[in-house]
Protein backbone atom coordinates (compact mmCIF):
# COMPACT_ATOMS: atom_id res chain seq x y z
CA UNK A 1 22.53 24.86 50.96
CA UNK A 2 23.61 27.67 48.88
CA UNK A 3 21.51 30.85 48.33
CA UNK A 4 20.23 30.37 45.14
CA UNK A 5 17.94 27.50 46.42
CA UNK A 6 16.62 29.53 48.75
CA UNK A 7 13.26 30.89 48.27
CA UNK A 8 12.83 35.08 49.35
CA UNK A 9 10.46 35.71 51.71
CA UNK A 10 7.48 37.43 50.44
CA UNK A 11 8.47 37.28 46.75
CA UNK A 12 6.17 34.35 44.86
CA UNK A 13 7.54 31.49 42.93
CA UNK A 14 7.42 31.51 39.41
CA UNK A 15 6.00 28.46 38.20
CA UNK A 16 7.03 27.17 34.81
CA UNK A 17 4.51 26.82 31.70
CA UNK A 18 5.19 23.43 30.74
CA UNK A 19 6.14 23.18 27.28
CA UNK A 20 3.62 20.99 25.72
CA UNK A 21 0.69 22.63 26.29
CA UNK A 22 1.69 24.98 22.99
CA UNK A 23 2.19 21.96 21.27
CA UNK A 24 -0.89 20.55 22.69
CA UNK A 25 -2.84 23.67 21.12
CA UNK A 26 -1.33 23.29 18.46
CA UNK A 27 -2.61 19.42 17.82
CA UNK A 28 -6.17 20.47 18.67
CA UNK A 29 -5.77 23.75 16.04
CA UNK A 30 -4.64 21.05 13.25
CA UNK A 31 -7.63 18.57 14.46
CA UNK A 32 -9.92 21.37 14.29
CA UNK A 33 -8.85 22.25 10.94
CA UNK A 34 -8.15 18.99 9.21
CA UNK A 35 -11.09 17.24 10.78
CA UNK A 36 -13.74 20.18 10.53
CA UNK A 37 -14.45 19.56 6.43
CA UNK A 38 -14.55 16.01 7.15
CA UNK A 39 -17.24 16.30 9.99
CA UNK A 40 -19.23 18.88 7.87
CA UNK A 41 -19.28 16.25 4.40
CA UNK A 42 -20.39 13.48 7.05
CA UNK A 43 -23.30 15.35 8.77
CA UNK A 44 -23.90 16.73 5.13
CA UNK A 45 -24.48 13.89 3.46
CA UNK A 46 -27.39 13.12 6.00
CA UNK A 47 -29.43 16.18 5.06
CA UNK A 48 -32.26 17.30 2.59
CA UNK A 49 -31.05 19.33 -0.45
CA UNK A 50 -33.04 22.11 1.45
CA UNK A 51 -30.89 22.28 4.31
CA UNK A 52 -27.81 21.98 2.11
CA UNK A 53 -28.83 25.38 0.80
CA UNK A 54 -29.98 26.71 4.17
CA UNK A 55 -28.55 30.09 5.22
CA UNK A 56 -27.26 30.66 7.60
CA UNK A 57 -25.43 27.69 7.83
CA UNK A 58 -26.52 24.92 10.37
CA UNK A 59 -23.99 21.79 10.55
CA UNK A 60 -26.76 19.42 12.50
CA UNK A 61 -29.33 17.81 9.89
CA UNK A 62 -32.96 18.28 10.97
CA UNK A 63 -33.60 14.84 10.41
CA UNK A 64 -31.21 12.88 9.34
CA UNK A 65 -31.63 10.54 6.88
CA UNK A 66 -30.10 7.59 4.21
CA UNK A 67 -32.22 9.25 1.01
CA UNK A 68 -28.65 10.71 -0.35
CA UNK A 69 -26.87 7.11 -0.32
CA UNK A 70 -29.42 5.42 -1.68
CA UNK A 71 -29.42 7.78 -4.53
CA UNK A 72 -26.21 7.79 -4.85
CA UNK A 73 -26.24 3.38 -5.05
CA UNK A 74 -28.96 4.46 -7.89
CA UNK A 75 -27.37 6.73 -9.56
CA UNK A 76 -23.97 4.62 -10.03
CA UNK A 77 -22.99 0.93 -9.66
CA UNK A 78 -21.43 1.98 -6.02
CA UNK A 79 -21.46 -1.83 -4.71
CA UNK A 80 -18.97 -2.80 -8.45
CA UNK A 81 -17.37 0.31 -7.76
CA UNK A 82 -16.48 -0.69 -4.19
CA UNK A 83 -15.77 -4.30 -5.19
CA UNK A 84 -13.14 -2.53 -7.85
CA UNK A 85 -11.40 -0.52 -5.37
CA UNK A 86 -10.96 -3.33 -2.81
CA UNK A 87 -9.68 -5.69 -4.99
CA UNK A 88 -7.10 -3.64 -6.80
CA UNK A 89 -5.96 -2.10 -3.56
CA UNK A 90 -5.48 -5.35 -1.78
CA UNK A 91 -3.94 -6.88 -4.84
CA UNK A 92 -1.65 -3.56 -5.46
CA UNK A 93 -0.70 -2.77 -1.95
CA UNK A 94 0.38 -7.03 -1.28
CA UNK A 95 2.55 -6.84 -4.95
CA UNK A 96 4.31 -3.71 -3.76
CA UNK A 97 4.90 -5.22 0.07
CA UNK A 98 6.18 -8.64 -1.51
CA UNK A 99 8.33 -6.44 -4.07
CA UNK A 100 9.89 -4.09 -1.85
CA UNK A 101 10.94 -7.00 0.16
CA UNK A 102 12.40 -8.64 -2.30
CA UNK A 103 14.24 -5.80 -3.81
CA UNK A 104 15.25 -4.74 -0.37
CA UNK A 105 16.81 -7.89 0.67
CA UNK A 106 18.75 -8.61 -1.95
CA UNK A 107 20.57 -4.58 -1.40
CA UNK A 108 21.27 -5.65 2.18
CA UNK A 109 21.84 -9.52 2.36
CA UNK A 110 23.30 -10.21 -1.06
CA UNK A 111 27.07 -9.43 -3.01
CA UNK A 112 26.74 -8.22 -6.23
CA UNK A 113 28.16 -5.81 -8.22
CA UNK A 114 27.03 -1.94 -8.11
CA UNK A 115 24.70 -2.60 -5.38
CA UNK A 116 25.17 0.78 -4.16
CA UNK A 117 24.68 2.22 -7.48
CA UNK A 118 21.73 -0.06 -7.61
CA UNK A 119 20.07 1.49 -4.43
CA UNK A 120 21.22 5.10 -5.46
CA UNK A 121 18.88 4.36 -8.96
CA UNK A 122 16.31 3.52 -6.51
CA UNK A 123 16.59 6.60 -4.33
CA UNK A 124 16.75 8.79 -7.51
CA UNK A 125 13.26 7.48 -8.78
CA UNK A 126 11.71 8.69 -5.04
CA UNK A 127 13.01 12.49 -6.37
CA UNK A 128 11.07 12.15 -9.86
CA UNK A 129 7.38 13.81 -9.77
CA UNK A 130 5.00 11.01 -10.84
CA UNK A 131 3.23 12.70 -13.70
CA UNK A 132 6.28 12.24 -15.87
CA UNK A 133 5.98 8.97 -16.36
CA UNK A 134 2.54 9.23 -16.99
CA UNK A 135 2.99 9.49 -21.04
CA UNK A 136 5.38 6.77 -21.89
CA UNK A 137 3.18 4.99 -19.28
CA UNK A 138 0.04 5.15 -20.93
CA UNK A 139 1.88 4.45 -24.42
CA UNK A 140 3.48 1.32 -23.01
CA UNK A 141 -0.07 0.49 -21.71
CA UNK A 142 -1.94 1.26 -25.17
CA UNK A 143 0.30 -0.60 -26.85
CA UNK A 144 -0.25 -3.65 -24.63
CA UNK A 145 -4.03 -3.59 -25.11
CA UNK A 146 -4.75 -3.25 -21.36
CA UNK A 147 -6.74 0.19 -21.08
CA UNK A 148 -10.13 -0.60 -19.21
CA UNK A 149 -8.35 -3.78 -17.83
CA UNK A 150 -7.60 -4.24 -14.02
CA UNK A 151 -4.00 -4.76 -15.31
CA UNK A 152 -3.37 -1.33 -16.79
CA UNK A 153 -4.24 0.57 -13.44
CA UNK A 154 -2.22 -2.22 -11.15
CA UNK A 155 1.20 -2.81 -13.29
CA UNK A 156 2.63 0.54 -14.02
CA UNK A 157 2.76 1.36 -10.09
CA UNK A 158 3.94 -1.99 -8.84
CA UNK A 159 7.31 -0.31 -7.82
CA UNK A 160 8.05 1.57 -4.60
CA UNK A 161 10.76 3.02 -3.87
CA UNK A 162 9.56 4.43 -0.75
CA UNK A 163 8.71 0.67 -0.07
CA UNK A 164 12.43 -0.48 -0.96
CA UNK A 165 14.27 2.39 0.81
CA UNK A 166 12.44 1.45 4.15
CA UNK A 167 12.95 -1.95 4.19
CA UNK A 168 16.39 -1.81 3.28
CA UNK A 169 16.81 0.97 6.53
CA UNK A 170 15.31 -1.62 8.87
CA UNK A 171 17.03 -4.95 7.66
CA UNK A 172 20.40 -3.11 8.55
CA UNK A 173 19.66 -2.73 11.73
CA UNK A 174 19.18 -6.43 12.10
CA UNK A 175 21.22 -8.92 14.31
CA UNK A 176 23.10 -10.47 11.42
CA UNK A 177 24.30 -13.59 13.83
CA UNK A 178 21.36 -15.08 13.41
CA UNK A 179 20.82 -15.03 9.42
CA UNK A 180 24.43 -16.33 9.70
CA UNK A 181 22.84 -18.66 11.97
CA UNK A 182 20.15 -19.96 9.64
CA UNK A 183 22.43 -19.84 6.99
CA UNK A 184 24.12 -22.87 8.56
CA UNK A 185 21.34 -24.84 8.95
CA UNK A 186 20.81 -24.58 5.48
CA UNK A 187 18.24 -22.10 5.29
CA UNK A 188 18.23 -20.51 1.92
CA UNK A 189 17.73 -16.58 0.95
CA UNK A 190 13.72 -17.53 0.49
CA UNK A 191 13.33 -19.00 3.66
CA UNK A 192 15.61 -16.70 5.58
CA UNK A 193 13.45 -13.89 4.33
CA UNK A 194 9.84 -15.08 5.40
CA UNK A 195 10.85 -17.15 8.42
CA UNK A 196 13.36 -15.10 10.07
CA UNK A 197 13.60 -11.10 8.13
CA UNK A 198 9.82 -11.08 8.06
CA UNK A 199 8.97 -11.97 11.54
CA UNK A 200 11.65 -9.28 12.51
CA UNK A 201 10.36 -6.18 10.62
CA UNK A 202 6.28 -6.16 11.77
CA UNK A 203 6.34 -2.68 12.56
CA UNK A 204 8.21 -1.60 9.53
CA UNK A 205 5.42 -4.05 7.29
CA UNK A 206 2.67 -2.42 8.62
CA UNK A 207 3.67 1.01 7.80
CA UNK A 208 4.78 0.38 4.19
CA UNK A 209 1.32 -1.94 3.98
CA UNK A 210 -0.33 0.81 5.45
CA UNK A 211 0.98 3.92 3.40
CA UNK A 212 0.49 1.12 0.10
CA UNK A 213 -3.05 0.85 0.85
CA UNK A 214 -3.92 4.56 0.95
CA UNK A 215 -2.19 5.23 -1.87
CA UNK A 216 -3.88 2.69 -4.11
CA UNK A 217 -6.79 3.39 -2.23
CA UNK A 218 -7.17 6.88 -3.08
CA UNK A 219 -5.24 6.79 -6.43
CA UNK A 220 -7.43 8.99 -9.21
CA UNK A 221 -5.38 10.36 -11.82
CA UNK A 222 -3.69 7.16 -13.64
CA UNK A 223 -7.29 4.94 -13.37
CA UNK A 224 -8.85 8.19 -14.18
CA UNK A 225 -7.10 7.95 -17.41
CA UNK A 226 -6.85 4.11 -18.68
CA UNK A 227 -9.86 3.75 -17.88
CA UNK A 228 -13.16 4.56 -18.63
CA UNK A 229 -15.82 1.49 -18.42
CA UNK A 230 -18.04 1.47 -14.97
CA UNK A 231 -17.19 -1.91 -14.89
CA UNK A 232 -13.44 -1.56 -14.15
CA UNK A 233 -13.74 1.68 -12.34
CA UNK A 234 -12.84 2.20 -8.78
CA UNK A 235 -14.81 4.54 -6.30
CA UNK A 236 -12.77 8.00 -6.52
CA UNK A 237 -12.74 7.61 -10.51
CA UNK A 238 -16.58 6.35 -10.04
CA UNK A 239 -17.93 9.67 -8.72
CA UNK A 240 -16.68 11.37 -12.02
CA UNK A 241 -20.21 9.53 -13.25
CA UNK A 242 -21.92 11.06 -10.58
CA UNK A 243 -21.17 14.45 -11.20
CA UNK A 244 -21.80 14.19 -14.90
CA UNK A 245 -24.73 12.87 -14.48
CA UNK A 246 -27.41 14.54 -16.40
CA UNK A 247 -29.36 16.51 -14.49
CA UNK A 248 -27.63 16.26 -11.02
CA UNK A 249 -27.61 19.14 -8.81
CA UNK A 250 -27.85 17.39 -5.42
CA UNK A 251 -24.58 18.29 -4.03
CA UNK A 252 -25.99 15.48 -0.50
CA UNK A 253 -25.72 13.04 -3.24
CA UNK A 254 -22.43 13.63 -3.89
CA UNK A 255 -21.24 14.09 -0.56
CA UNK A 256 -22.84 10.63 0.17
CA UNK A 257 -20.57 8.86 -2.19
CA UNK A 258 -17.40 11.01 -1.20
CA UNK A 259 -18.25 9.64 2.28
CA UNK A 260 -18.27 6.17 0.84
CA UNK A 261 -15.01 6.59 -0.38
CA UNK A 262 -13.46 8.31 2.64
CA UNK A 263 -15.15 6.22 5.28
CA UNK A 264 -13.18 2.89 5.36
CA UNK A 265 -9.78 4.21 4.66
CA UNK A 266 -9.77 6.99 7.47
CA UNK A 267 -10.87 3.88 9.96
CA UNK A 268 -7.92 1.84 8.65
CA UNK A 269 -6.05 4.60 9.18
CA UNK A 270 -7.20 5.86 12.37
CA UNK A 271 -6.52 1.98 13.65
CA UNK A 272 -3.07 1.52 12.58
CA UNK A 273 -2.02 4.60 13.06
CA UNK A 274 0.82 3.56 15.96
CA UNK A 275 1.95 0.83 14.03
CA UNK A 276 2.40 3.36 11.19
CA UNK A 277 4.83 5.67 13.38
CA UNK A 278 6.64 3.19 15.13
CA UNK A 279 7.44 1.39 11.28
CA UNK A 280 8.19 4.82 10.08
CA UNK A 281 11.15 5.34 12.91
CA UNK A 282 12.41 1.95 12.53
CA UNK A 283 16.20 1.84 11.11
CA UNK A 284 15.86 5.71 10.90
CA UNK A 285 19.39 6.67 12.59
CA UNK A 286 21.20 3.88 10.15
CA UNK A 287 22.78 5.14 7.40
């Protein structure tokens, strides 16, 4: 045994700080911060307009109560607006899915010409902000006749690159011999794709179903501008009514609706979280 290992009388052992307790403060420093305006516009919306005004501050509601939501469902049509913004996000989120399947197997699994180039284009359009192609967007859109339609907010974002480029990471990591496999039975590209691709890439699905749904979910600006009939609306464009309502000053009302519109994703998200990581590492070491 050499001397090194030996411990020196009367001299104490160091013991070592484990390195993830700082990154263990850390997480509880973000959840504090992230998740303290969240808490506060839940237990806010449950208050009198009274309390809302109170100083000092108190975050507990006396007595809490419904009274906000209820004017809020008054106020608005919340129960369309909710309608709106699960349909289009169900609809929107399953046409990118299907699409950046599509488009991603046929870069990996298919010969043709420029398919690099192709998937280049398609890494290009991830590096363009958004808002430029919100003119020639709405043009194309005006001239179709679809403002106020359910069309105009779901077509011009039917594309996702970030959809496409993670697919088309995962499917290379795939065991080719069996495609090859299938392809010998005389399975063609359709049916190798939902029977065999699909089946293979659940955790990769689930994230870019996942990420799909909170973005159509919480997507303002573009419905925000095609559209401006309660009817079509979805629930973040929807509270735009609320606050120019005439008269309104009840800032619990509002807060009740924001709540409405923040409630169900943040479960979804809260649920599916681990598939969401575990989708977002797939295929990322391949080039």
């Amino acid at each position: 045994m050499s001397a090194a290992t030996l411990a020196i009388p009367g001299k104490p052992r160091r013991r070592r700080r484990s390195p993830q307790v700082g990154g263990h403060l850390a997480m509880v420093l973000a959840t504090v911060v992230l998740g303290a305006p969240l808490l506060w516009m839940a237990l806010a919306s449950l208050k009198t307009p009274e309390e809302l005004y109170q100083v000092p501050l108190q975050w507990l509601p006396g007595v809490p109560s419904l009274d906000n939501y209820a004017q809020a469902a008054g106020a608005i049509p919340l129960g369309r607006l909710l309608l709106n913004s699960i349909g289009l996000t169900v609809v929107g989120a399953g046409l990118k899915v299907a699409l950046g399947l599509a488009c991603a197997y046929a870069l990996v699994f298919l010969d043709f010409p420029f398919r690099r180039v192709v998937f280049g284009l398609v890494i290009a359009t991830l590096m363009i902000p958004p808002q430029i192609t919100i003119i020639p967007n709405y043009t194309l859109v005006a001239g179709l006749g679809w403002l106020n339609t359910y069309q105009g907010i779901l077509v011009p974002g039917l594309a996702s690159a970030f959809g496409t480029f993670l697919f088309r990471q995962h499917f290379l990591t795939l065991p080719t011999s069996i495609l090859e496999a299938a392809e010998l039975d005389g399975a063609g590209h359709w049916r190798r794709l939902w029977r065999f691709v699909v089946p293979m890439s659940t955790p990769t699905l689930a994230a870019v179903a996942l990420v799909s749904v909170v973005t159509e979910w919480n997507d303002y600006l573009w419905p925000f501008l095609v559209v401006d009939d309660p009817s079509t609306m979805t629930l973040p464009v929807g509270l735009t009514l609320l606050q120019n309502t005439d008269g309104m000053s009840d800032w619990g009302v509002l807060l009740a609706a924001t709540v409405v519109v923040t409630l169900p994703i943040l479960l979804v998200f809260l649920i599916l979280q681990r598939r969401l990581v575990a989708g977002l590492t797939a295929g990322a070491v391949t080039g």
